[in-house]
PDB file of N, CA and C in Angstrom:
ATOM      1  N   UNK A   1      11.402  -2.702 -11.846  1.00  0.00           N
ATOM      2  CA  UNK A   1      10.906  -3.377 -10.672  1.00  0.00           C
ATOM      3  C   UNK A   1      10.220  -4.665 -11.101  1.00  0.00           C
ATOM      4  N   UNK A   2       9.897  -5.411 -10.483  1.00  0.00           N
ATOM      5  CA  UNK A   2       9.305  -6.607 -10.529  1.00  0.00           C
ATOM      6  C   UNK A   2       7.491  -6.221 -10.790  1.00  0.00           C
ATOM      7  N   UNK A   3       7.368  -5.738 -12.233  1.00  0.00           N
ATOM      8  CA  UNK A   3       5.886  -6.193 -12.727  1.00  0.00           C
ATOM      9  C   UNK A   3       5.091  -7.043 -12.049  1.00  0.00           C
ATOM     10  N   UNK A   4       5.600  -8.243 -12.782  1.00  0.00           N
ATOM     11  CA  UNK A   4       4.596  -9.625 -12.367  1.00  0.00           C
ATOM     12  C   UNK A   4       4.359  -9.890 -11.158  1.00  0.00           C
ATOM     13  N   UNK A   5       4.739  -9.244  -9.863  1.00  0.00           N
ATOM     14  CA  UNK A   5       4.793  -9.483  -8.480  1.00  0.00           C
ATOM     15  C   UNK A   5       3.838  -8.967  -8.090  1.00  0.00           C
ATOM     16  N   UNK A   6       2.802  -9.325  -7.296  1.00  0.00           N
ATOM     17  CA  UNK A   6       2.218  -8.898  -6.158  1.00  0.00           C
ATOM     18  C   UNK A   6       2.030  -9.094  -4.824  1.00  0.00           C
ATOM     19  N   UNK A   7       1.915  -7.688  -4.502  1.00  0.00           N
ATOM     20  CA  UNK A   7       2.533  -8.127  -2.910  1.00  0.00           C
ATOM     21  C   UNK A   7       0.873  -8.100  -1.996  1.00  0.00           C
ATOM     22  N   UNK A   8       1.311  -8.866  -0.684  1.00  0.00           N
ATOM     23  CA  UNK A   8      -0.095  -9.378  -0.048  1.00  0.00           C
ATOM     24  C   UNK A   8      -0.615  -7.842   0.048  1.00  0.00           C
ATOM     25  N   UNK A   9      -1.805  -7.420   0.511  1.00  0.00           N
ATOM     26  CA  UNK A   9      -2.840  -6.302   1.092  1.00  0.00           C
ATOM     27  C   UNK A   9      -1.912  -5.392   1.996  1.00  0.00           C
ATOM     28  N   UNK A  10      -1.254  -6.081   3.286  1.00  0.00           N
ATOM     29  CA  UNK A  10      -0.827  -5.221   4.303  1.00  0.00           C
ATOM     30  C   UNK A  10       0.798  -5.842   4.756  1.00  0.00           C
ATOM     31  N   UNK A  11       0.648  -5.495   3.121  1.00  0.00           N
ATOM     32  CA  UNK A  11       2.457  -5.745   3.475  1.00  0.00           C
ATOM     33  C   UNK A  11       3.011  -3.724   3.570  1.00  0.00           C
ATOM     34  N   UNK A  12       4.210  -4.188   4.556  1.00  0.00           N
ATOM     35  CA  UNK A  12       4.622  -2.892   4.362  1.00  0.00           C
ATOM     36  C   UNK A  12       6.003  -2.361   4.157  1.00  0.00           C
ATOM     37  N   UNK A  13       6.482  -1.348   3.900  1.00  0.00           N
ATOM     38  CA  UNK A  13       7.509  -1.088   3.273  1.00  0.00           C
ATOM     39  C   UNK A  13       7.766   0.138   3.294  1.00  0.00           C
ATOM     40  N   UNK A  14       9.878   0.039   3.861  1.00  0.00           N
ATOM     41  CA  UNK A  14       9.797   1.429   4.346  1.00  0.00           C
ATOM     42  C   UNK A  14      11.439   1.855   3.825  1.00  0.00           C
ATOM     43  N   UNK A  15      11.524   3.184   3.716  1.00  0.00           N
ATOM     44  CA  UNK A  15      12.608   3.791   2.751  1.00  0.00           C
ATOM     45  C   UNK A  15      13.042   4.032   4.345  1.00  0.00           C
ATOM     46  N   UNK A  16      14.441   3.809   4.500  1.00  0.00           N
ATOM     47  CA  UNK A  16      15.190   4.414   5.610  1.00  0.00           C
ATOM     48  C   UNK A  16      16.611   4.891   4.902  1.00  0.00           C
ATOM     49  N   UNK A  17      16.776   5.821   5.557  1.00  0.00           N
ATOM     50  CA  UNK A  17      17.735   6.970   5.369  1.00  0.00           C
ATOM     51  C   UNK A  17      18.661   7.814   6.106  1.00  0.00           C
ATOM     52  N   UNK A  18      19.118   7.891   6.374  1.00  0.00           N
ATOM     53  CA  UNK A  18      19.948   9.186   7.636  1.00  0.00           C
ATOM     54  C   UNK A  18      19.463  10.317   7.823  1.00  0.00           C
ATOM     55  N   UNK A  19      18.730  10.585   8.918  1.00  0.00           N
ATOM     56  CA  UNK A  19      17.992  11.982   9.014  1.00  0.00           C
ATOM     57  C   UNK A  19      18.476  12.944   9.328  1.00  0.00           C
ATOM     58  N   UNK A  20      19.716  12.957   9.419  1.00  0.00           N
ATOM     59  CA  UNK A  20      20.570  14.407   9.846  1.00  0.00           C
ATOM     60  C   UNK A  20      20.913  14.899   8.510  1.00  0.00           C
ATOM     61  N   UNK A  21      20.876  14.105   6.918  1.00  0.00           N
ATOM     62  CA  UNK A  21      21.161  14.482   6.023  1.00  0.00           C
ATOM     63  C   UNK A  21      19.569  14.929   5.260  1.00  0.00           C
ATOM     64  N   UNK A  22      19.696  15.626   3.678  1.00  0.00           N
ATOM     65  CA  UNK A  22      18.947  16.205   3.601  1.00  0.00           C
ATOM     66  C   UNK A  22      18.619  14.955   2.454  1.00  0.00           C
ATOM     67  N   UNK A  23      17.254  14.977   1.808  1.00  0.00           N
ATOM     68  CA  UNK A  23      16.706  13.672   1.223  1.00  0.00           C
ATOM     69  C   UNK A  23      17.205  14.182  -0.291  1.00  0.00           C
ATOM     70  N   UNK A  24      17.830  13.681  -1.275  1.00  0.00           N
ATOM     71  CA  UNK A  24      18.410  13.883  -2.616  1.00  0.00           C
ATOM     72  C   UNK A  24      16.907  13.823  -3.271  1.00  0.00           C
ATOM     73  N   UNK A  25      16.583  14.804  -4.161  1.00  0.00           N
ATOM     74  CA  UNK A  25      15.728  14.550  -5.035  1.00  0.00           C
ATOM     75  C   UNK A  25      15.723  13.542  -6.037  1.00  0.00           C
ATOM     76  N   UNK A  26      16.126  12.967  -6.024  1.00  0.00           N
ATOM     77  CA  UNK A  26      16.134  11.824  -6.497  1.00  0.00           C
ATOM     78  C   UNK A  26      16.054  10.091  -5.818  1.00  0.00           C
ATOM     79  N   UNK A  27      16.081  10.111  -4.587  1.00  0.00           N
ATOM     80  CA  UNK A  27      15.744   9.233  -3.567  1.00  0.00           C
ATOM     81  C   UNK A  27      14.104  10.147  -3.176  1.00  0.00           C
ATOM     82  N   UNK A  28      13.625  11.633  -3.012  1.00  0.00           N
ATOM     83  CA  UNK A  28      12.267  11.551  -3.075  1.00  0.00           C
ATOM     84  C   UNK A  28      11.389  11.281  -3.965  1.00  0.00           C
ATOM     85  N   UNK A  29      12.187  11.241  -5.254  1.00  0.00           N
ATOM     86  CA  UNK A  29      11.393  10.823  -6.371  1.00  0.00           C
ATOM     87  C   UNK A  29      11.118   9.410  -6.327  1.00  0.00           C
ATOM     88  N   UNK A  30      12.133   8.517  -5.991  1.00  0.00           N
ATOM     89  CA  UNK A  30      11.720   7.243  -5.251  1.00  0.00           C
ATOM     90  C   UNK A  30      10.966   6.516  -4.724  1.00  0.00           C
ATOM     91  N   UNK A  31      10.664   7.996  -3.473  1.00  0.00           N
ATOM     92  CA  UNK A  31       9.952   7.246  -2.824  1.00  0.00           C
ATOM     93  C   UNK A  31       8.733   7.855  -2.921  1.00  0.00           C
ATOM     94  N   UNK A  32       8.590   8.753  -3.788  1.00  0.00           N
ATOM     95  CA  UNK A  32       7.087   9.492  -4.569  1.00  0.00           C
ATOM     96  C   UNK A  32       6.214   8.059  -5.524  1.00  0.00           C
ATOM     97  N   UNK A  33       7.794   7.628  -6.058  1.00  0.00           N
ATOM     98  CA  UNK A  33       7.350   6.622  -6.933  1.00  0.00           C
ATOM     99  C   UNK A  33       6.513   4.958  -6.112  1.00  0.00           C
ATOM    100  N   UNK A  34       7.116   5.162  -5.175  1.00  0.00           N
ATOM    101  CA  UNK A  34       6.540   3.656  -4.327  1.00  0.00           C
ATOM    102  C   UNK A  34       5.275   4.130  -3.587  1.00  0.00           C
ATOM    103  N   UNK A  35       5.134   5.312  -3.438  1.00  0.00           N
ATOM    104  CA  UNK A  35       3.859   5.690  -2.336  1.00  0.00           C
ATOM    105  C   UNK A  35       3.220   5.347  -3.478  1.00  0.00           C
ATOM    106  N   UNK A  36       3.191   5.959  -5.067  1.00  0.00           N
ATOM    107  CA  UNK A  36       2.379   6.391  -5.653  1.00  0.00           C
ATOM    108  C   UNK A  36       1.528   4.647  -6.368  1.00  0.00           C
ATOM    109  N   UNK A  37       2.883   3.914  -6.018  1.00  0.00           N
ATOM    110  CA  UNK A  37       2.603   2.443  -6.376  1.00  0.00           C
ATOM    111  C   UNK A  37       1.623   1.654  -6.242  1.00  0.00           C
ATOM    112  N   UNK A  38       2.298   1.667  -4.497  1.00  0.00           N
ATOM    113  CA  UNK A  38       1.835   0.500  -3.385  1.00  0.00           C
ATOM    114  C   UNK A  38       0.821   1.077  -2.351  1.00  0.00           C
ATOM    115  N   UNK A  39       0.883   2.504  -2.799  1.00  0.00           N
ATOM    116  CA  UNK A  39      -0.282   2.860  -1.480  1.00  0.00           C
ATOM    117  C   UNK A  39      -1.585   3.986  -2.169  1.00  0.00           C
ATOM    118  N   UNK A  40      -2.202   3.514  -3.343  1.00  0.00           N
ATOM    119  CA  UNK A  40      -2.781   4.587  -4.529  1.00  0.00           C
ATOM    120  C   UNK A  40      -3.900   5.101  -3.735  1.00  0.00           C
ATOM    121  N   UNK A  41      -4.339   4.753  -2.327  1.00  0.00           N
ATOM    122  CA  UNK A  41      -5.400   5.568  -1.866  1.00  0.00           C
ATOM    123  C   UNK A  41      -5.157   6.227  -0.817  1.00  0.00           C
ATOM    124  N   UNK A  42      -4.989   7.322  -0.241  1.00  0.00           N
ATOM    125  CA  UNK A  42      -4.808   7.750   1.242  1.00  0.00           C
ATOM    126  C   UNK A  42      -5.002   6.816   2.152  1.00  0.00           C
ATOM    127  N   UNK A  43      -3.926   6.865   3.186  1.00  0.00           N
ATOM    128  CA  UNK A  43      -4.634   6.224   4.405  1.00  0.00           C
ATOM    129  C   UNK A  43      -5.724   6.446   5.478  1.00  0.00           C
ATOM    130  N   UNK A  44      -6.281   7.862   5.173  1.00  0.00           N
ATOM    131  CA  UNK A  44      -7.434   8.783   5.688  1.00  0.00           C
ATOM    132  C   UNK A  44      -8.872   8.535   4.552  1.00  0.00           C
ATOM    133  N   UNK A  45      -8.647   7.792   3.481  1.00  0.00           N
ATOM    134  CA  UNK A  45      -9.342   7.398   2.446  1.00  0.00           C
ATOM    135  C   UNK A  45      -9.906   5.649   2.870  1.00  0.00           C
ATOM    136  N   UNK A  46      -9.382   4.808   3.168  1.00  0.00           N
ATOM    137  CA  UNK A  46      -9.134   3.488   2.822  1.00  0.00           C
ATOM    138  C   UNK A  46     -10.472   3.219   4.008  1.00  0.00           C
ATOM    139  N   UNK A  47     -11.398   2.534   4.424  1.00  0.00           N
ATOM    140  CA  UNK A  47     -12.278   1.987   5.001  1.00  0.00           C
ATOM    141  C   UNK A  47     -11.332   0.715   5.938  1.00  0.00           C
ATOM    142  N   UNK A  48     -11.936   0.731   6.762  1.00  0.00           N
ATOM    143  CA  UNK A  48     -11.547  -0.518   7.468  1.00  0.00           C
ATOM    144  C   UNK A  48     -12.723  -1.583   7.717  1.00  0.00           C
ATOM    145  N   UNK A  49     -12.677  -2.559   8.544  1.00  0.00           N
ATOM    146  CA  UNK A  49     -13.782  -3.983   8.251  1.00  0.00           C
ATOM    147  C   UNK A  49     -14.947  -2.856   8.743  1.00  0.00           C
ATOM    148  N   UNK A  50     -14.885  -2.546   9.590  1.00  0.00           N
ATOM    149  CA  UNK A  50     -15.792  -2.016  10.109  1.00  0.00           C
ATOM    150  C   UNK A  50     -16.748  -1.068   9.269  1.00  0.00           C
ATOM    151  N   UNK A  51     -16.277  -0.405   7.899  1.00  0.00           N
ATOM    152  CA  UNK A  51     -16.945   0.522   7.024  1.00  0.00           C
ATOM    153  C   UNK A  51     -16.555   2.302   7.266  1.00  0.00           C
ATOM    154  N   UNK A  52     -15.847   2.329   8.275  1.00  0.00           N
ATOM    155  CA  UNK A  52     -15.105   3.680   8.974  1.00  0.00           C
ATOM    156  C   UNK A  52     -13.664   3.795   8.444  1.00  0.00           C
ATOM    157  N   UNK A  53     -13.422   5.110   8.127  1.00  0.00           N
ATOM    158  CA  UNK A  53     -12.283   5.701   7.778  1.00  0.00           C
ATOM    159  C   UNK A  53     -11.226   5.854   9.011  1.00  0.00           C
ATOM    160  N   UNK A  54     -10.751   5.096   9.365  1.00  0.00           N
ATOM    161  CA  UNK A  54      -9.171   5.660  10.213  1.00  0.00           C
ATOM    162  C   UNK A  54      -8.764   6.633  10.364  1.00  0.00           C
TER     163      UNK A  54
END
């Protein structure tokens, strides 16, 4: 993947797929790998301006 890149704060990004089929372990490993990337804190974790959890 592109190391040297960083992407803005609230950029977002999304795995689409055919949902009548079943997800290949290896496309969830994928996308285990990009959550684990681009999103390293819960979204029930993360504070907003305000100082409150979402």
């Amino acid at each position: 993947m592109l190391a040297n890149h960083e992407l803005p704060p609230e950029t977002n990004i999304y795995a689409v797929y055919p949902h009548n089929r079943h997800l290949s372990p290896k496309v969830r490993a994928f996308v285990d790998m990009l959550v684990d990337a681009f999103l390293p804190v819960p979204p029930w974790e993360r504070a907003t301006d305000q100082g409150r959890v979402r």
